[in-house]
N, C-alpha and C. Protein backbone atom coordinates (compact mmCIF):
# COMPACT_ATOMS: atom_id res chain seq x y z
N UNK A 1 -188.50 28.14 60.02
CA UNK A 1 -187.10 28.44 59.82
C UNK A 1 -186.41 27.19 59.30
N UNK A 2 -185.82 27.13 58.29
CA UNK A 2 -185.11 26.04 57.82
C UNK A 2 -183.55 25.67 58.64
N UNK A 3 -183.56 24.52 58.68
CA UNK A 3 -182.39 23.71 58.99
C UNK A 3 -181.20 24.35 59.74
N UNK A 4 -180.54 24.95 58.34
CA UNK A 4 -179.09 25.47 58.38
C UNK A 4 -179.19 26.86 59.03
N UNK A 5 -180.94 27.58 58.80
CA UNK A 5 -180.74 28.79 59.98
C UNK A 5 -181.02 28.32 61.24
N UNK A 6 -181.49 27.10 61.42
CA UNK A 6 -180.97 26.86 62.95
C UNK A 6 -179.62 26.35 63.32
N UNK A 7 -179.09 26.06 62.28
CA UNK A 7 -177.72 25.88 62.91
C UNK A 7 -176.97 27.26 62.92
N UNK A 8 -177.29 27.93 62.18
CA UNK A 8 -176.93 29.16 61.88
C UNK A 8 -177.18 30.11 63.63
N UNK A 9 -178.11 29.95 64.48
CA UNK A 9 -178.44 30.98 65.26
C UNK A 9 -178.09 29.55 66.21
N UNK A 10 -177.30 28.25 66.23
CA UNK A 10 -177.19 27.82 67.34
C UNK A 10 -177.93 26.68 68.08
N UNK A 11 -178.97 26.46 67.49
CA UNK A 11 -180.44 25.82 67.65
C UNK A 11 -179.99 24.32 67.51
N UNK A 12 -178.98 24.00 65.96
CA UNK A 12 -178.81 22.94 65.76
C UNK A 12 -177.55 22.74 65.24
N UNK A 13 -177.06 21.63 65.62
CA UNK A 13 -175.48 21.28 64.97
C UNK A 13 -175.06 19.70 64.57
N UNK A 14 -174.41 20.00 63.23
CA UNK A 14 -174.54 19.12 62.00
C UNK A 14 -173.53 17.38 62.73
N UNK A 15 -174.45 16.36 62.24
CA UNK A 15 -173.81 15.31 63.22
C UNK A 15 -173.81 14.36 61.72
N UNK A 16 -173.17 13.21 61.32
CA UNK A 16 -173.05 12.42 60.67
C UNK A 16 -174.19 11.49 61.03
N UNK A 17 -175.33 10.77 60.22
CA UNK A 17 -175.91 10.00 60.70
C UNK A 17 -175.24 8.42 61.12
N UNK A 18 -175.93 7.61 62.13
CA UNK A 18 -175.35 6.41 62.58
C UNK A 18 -176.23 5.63 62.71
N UNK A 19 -176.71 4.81 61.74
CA UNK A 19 -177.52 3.91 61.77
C UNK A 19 -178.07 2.73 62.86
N UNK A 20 -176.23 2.51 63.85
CA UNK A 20 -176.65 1.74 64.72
C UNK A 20 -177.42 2.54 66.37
N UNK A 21 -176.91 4.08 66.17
CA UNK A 21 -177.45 4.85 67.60
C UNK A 21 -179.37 4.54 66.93
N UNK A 22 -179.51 5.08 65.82
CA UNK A 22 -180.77 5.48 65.17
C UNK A 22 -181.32 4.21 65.70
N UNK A 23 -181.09 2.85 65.08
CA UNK A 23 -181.34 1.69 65.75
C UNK A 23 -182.00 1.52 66.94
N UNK A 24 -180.90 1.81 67.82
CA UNK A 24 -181.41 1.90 69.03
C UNK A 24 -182.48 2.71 69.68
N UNK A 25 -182.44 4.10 69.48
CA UNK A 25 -183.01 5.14 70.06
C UNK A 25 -184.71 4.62 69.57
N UNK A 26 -185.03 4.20 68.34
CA UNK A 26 -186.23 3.92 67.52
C UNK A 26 -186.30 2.51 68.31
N UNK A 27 -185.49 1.88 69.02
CA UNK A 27 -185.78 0.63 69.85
C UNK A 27 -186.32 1.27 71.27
N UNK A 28 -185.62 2.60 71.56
CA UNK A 28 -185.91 2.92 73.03
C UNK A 28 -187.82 3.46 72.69
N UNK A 29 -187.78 3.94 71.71
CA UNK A 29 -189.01 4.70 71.82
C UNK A 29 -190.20 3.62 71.41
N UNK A 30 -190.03 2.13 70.86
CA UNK A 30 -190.80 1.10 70.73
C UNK A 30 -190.81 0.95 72.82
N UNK A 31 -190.30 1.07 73.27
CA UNK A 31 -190.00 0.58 74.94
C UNK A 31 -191.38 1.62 75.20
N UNK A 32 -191.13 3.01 74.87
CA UNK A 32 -191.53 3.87 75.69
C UNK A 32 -193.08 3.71 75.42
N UNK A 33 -193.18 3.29 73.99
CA UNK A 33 -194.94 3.55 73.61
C UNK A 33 -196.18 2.20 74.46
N UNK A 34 -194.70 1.29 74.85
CA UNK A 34 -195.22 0.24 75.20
C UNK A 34 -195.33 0.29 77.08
N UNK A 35 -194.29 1.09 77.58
CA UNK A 35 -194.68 1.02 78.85
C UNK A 35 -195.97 2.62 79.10
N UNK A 36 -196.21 3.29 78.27
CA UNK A 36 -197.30 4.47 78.23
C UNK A 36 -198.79 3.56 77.98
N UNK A 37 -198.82 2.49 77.60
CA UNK A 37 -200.04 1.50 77.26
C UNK A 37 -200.23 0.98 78.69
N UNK A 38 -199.07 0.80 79.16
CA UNK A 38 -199.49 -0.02 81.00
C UNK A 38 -200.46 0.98 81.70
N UNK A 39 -201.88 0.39 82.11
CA UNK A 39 -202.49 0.70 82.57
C UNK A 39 -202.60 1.06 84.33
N UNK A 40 -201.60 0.16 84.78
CA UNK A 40 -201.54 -0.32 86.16
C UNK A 40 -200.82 1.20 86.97
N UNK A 41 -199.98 2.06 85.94
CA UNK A 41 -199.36 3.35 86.54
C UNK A 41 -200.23 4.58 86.02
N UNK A 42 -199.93 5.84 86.54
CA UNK A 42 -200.83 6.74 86.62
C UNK A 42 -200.74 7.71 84.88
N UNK A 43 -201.99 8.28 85.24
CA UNK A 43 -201.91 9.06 83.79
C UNK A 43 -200.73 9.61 83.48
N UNK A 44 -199.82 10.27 84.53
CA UNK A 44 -199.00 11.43 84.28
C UNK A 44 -197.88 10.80 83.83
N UNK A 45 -197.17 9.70 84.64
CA UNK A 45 -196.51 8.77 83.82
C UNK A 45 -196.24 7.63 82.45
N UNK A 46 -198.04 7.85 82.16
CA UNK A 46 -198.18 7.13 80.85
C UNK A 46 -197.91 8.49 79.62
N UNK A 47 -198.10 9.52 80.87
CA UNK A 47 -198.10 10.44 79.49
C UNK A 47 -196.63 10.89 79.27
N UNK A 48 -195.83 10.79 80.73
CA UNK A 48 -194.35 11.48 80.01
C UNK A 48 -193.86 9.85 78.86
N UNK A 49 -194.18 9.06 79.56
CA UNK A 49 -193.93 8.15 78.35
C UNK A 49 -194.07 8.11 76.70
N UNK A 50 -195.29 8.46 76.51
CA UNK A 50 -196.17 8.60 75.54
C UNK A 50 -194.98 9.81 74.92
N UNK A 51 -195.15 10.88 75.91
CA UNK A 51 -194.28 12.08 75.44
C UNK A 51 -193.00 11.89 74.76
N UNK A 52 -192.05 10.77 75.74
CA UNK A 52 -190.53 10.53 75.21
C UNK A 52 -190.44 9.87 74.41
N UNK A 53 -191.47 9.27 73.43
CA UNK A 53 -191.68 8.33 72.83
C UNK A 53 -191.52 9.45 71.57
N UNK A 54 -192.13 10.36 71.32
CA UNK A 54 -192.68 11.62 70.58
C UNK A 54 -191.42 12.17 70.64
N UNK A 55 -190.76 12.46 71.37
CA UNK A 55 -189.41 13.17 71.25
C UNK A 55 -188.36 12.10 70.54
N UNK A 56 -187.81 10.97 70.80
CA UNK A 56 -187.69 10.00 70.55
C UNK A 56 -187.39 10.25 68.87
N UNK A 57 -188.95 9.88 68.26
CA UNK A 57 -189.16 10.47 67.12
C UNK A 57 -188.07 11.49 66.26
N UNK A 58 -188.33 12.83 66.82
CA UNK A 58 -188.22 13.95 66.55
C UNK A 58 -186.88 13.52 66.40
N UNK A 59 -185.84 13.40 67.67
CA UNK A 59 -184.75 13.08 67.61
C UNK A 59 -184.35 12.45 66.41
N UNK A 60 -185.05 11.16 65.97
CA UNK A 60 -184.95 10.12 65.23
C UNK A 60 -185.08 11.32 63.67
N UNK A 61 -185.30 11.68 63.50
CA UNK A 61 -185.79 12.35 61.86
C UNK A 61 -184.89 13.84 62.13
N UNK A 62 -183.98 14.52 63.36
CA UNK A 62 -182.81 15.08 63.27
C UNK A 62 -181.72 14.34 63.12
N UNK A 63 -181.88 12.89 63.37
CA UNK A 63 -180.32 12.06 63.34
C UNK A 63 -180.35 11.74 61.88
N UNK A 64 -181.21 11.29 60.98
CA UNK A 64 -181.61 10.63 59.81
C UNK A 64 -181.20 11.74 59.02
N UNK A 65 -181.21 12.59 59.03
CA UNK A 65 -180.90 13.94 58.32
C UNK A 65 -179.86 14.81 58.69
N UNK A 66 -178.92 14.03 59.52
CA UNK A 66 -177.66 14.63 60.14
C UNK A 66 -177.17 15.95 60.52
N UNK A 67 -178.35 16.23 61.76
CA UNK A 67 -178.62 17.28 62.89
C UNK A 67 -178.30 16.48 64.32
N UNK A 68 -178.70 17.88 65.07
CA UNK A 68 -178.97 17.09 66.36
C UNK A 68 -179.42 18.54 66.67
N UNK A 69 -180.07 18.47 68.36
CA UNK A 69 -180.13 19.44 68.91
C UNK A 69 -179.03 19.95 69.54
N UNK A 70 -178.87 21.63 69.63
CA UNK A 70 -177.67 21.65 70.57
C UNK A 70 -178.50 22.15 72.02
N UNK A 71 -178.15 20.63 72.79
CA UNK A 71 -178.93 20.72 74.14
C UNK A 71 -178.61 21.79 74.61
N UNK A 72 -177.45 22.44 75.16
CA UNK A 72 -176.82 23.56 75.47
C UNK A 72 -177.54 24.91 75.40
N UNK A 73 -178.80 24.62 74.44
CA UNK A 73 -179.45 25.71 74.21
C UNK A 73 -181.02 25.58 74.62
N UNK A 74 -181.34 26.55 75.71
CA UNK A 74 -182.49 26.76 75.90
C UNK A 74 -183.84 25.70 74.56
N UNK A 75 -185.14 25.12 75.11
CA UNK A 75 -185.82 25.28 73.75
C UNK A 75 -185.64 23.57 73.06
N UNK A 76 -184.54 22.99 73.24
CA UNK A 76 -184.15 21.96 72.36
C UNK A 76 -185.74 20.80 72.34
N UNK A 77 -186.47 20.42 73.37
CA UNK A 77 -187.43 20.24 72.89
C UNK A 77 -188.46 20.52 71.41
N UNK A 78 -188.55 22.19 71.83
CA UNK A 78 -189.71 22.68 70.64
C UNK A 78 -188.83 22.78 69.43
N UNK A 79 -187.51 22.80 69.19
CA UNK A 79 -186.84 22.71 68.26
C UNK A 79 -186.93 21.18 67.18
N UNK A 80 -186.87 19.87 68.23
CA UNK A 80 -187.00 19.23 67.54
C UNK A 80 -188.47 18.87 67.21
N UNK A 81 -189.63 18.83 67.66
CA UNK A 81 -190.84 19.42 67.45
C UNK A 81 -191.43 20.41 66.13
N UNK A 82 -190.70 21.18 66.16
CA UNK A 82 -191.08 21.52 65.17
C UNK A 82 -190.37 21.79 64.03
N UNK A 83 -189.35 21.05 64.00
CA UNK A 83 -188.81 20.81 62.72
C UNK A 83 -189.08 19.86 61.96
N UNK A 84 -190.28 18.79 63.07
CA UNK A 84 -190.77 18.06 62.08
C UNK A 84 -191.03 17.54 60.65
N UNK A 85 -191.70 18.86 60.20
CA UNK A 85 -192.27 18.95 58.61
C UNK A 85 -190.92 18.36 57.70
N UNK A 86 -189.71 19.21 58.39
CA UNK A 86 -188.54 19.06 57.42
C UNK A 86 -188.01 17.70 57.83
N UNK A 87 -187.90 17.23 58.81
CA UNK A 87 -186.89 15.93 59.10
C UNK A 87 -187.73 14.90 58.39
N UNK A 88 -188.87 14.59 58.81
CA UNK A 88 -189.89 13.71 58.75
C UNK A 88 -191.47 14.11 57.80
N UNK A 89 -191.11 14.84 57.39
CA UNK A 89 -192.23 15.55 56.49
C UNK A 89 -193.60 14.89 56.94
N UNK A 90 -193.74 15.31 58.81
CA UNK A 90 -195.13 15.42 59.13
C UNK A 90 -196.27 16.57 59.12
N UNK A 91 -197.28 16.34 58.81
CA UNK A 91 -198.07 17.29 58.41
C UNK A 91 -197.92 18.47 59.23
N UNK A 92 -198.69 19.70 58.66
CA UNK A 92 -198.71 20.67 59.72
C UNK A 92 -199.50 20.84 61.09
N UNK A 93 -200.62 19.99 60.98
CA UNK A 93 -201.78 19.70 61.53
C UNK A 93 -200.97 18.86 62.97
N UNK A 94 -200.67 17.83 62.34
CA UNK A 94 -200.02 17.21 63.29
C UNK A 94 -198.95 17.97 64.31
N UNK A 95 -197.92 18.74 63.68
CA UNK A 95 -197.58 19.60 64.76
C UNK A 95 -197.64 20.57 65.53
N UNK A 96 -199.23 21.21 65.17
CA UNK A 96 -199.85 21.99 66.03
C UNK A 96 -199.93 20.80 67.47
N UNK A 97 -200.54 19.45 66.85
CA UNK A 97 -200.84 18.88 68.31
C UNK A 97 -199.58 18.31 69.27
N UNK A 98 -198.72 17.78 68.32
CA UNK A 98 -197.28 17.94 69.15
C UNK A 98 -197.08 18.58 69.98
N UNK A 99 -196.78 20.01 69.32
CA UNK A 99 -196.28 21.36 70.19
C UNK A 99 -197.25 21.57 71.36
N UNK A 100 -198.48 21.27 71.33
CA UNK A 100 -199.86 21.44 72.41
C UNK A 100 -199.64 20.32 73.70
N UNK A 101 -198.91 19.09 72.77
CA UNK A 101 -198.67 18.19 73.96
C UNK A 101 -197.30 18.36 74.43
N UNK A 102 -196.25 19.13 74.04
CA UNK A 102 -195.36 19.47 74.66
C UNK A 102 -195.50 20.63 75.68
N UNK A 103 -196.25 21.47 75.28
CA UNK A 103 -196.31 22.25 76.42
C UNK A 103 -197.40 22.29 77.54
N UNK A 104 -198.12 20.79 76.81
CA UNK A 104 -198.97 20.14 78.10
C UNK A 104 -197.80 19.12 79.37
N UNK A 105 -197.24 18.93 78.63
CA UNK A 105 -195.84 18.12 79.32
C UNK A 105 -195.15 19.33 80.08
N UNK A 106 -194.38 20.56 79.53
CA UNK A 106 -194.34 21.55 80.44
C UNK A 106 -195.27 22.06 81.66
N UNK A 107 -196.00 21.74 81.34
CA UNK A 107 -197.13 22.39 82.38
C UNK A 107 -197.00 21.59 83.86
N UNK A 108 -197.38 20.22 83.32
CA UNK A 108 -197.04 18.78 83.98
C UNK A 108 -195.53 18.81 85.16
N UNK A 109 -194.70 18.86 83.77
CA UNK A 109 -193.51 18.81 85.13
C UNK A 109 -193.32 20.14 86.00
N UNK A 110 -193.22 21.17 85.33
CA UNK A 110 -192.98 22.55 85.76
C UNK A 110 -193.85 23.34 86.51
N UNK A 111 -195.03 22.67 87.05
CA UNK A 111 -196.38 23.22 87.50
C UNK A 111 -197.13 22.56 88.14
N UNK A 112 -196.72 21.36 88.02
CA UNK A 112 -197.95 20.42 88.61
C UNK A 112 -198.43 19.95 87.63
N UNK A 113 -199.57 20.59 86.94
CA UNK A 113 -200.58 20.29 86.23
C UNK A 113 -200.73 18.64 86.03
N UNK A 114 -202.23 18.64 86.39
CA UNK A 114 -202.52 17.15 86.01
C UNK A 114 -202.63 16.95 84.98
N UNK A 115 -202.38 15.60 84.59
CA UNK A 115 -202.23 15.14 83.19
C UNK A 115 -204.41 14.48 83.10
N UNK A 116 -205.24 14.78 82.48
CA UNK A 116 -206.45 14.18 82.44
C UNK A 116 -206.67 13.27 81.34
N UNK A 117 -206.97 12.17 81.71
CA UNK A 117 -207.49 11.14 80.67
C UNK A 117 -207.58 11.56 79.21
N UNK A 118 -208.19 12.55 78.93
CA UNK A 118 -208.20 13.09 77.52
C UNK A 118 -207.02 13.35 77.09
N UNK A 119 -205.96 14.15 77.71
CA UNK A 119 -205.11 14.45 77.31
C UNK A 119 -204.23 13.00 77.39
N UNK A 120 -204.18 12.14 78.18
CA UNK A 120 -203.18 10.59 78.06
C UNK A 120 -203.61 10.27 76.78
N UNK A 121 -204.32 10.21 76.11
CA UNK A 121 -205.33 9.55 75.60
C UNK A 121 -204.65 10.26 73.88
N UNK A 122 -204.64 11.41 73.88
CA UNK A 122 -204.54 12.32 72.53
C UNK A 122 -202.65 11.68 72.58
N UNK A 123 -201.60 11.89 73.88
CA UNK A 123 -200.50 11.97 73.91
C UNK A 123 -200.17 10.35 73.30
N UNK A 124 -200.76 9.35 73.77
CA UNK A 124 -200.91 8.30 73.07
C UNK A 124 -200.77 7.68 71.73
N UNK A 125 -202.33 8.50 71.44
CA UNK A 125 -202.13 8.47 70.04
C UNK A 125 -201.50 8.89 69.05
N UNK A 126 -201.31 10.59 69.26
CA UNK A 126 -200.22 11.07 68.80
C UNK A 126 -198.79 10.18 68.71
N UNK A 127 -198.39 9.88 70.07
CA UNK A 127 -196.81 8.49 69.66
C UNK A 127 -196.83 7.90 68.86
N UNK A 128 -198.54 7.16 68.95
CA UNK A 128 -198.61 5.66 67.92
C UNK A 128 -198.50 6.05 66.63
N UNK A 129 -198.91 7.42 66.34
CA UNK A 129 -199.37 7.86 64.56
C UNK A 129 -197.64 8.35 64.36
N UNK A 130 -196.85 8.84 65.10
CA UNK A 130 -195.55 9.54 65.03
C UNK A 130 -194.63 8.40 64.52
N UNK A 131 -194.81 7.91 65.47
CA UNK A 131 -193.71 6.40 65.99
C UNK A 131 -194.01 5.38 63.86
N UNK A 132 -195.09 5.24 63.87
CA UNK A 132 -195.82 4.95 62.53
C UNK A 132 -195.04 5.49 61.33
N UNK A 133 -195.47 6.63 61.68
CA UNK A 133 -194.70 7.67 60.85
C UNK A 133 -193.19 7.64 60.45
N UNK A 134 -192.10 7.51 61.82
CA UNK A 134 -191.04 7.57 61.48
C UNK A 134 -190.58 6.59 60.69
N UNK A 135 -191.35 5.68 61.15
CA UNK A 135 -190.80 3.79 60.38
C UNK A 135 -190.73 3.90 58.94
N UNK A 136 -192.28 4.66 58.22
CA UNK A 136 -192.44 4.50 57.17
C UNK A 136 -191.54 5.40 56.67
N UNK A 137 -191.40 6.37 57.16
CA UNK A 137 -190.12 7.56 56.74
C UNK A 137 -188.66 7.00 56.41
N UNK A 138 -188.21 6.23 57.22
CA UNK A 138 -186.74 5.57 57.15
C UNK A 138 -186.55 4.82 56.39
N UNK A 139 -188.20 3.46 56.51
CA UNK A 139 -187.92 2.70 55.40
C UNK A 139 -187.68 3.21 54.02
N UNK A 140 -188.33 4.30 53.70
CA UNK A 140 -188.39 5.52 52.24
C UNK A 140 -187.51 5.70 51.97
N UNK A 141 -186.37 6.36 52.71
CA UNK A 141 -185.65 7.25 52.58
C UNK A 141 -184.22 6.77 53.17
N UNK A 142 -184.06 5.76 53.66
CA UNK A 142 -182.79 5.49 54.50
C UNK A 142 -182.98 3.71 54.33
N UNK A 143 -183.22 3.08 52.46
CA UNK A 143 -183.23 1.70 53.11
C UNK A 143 -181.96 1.00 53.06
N UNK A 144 -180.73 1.74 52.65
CA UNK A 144 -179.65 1.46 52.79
C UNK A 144 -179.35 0.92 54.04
N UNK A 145 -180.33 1.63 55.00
CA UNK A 145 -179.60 1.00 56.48
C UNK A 145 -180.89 -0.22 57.01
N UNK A 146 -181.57 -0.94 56.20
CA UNK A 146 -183.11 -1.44 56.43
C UNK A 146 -181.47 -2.84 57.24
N UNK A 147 -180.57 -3.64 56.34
CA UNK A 147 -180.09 -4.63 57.07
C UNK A 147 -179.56 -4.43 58.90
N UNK A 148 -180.06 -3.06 59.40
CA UNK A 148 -179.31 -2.59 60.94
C UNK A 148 -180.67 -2.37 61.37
N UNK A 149 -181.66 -2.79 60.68
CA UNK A 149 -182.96 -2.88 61.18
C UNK A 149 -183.40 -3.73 62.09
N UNK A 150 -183.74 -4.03 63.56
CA UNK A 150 -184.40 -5.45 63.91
C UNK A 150 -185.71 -5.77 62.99
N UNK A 151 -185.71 -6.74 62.52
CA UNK A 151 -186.66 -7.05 62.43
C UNK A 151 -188.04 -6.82 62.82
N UNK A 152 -188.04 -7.63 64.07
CA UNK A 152 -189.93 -6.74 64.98
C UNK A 152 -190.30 -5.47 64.33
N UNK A 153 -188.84 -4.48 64.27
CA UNK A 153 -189.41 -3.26 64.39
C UNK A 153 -190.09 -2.82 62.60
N UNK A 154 -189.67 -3.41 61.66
CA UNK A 154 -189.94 -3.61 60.83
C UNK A 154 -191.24 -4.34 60.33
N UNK A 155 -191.58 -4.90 60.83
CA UNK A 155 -193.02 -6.00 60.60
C UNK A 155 -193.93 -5.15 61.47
N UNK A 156 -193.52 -4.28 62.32
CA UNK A 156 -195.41 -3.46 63.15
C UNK A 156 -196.10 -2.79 61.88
């Protein structure tokens, strides 16, 4: 479903982008990929990490393209998830495994479900290739705002 029919049915609503929130939020999700690497806490916590790191993202490539989710609405997770392709023009492949680790993350909080090594492990990587992803995306496409860039985040 494109864009404007999610804003259209409610899903999403049109925000001006802000280079210095974007800033930040792409600073919070450098935090998140880095405390999901600490070994010393348990899988389930490396993985909601790993996870918010991935949302993070998503967020990041609805702000860049001046959306947002409307939290208000059931879903706002898989919304920004899989609008992927369009915000951030990630493959399709890739958001089959997204969506798999989001509703491995549902399972997690809403159920119990243990988080197993394999799965920390995929949620991980997935961040690192996302997180990758968004950088090279912004720098592309948004280098008007490269001077509200930190640095660090620019040189990974």
């Amino acid at each position: 479903m494109s864009l404007s029919n999610l804003q259209a049915i409610g899903r999403l609503q049109a925000q001006a982008p802000d280079p210095a929130s974007i800033v930040k939020l792409l600073q919070a999700a450098h935090q998140n990929l880095a405390d999901a690497r600490v070994q010393q806490i348990s899988a389930t916590n490396r993985f909601d990490a790993a996870y918010k790191c991935i949302m993070q993202c998503a967020m990041l490539g609805l702000w860049a393209n001046g959306w947002r989710t409307s939290t208000s609405q059931p879903g706002h997770h898989q919304t920004a998830i899989q609008t992927l392709d369009q915000t951030l023009e990630v493959d399709k492949a890739d958001l089959i495994v997204l969506d798999a680790l989001r509703r491995q993350r549902n399972l997690s909080d809403y159920e119990g479900d243990p988080i197993t090594q394999t799965t920390l492990l995929a949620g991980l990587q997935a961040a690192e290739k996302l997180l990758s992803h968004t950088e090279r995306w912004l720098r592309e496409h948004h280098p008007e705002w490269n001077p509200a860039w930190p640095t660090s985040t620019w040189e990974k």
